[in-house]
Protein backbone atom coordinates (compact mmCIF):
# COMPACT_ATOMS: atom_id res chain seq x y z
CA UNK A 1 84.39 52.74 106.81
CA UNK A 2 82.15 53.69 109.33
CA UNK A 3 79.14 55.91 108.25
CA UNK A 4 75.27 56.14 109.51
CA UNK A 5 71.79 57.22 108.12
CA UNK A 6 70.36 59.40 110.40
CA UNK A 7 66.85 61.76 110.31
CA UNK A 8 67.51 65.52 110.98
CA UNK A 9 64.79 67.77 110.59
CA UNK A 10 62.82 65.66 108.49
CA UNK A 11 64.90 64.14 106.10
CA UNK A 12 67.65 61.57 106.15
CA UNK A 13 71.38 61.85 105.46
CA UNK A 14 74.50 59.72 105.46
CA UNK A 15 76.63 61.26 107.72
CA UNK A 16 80.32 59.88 108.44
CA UNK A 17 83.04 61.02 110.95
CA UNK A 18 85.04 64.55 110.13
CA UNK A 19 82.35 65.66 107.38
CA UNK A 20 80.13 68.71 107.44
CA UNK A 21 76.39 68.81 105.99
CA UNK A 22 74.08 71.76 105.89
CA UNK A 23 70.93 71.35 107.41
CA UNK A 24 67.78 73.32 108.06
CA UNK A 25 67.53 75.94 110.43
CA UNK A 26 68.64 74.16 114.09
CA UNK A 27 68.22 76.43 116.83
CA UNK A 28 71.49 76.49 118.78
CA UNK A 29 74.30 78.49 119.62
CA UNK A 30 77.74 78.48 117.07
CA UNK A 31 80.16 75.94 118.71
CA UNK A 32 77.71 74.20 120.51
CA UNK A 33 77.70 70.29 120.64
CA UNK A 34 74.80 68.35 119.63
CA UNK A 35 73.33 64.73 119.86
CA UNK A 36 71.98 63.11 116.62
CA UNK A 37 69.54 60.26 118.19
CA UNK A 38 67.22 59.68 115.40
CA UNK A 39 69.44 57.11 113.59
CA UNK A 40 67.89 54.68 111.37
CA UNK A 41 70.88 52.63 110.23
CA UNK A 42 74.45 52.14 110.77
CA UNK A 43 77.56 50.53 109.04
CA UNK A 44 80.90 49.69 111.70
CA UNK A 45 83.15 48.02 109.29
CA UNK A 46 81.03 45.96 107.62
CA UNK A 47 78.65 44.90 110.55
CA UNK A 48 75.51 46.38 109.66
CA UNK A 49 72.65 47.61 112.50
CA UNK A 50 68.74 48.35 110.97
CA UNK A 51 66.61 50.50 113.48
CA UNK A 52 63.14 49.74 113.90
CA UNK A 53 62.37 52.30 113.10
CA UNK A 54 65.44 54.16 115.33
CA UNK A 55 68.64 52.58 117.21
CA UNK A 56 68.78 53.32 120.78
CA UNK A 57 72.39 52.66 121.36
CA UNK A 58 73.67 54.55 118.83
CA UNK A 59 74.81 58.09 120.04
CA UNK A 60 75.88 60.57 117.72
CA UNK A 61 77.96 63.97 118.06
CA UNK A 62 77.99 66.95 115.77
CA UNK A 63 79.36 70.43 116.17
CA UNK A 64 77.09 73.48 114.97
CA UNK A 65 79.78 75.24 112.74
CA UNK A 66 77.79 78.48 111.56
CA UNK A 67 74.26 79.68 110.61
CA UNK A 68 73.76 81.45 106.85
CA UNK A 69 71.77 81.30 104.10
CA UNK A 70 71.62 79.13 100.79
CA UNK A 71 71.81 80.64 97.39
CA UNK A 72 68.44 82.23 96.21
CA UNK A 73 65.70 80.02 94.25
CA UNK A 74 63.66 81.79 91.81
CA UNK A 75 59.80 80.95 91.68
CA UNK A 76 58.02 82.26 88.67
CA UNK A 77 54.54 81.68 88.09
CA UNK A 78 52.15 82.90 85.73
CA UNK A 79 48.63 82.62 84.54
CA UNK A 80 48.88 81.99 80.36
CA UNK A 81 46.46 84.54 78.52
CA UNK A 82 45.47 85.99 81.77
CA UNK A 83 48.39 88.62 81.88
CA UNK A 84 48.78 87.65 85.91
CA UNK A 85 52.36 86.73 86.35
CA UNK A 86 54.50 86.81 90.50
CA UNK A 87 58.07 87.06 90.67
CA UNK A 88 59.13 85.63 93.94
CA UNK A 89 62.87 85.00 95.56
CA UNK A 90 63.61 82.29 98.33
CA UNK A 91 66.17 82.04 100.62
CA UNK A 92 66.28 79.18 103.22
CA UNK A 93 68.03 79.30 106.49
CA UNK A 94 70.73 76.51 107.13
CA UNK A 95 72.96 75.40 109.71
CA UNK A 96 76.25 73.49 108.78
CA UNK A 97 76.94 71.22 110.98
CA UNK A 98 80.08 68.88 112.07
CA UNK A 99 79.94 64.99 112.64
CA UNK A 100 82.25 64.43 115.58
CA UNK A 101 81.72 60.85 116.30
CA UNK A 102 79.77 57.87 115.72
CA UNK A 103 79.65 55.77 118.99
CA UNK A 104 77.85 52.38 119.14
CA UNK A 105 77.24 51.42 122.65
């Protein structure tokens, strides 16, 4: 099983071949193909390669699949014995995204 950690906008997933994650916001066109280069570890069947702190031959692929939104987040907050309280929704932009390959040069 071949899968790899990798940073994308500023956090770190394990991504593996033919899987989709969501993301933040990437601005790019639908369809589009990508290059993941901020990889900080990968596993090829057992033979595992530690970035310090990225890998330089490591090139990986991904297809932007669509842009929408997540589900809405609810923030509250209020003031006890102060009568203050803010009702606030959230919705954050994503981008799902499609790991094509994971080539180790």
């Amino acid at each position: 099983m071949k899968y790899a950690i990798v940073e994308i906008s500023g956090r770190q997933f394990w991504v593996e071949n033919k899987k989709y994650y969501d993301l933040n916001r990437i601005p790019t066109k639908v369809n589009s193909q990508i290059n993941l280069n901020r990889v900080l570890l990968v596993n090829n069947e057992g033979e595992i390669l530690i970035g310090q702190p990225y890998l330089e031959n490591v090139k990986i692929t991904a297809k932007v699949l669509k842009h929408f939104r997540g589900q809405k987040i609810l923030v509250y907050k209020m003031r006890p014995k102060k009568k203050t309280r803010k009702k606030q929704g959230h919705r954050q932009d994503l981008t799902r995204i499609l790991i094509n390959d994971i080539c180790i040069n």
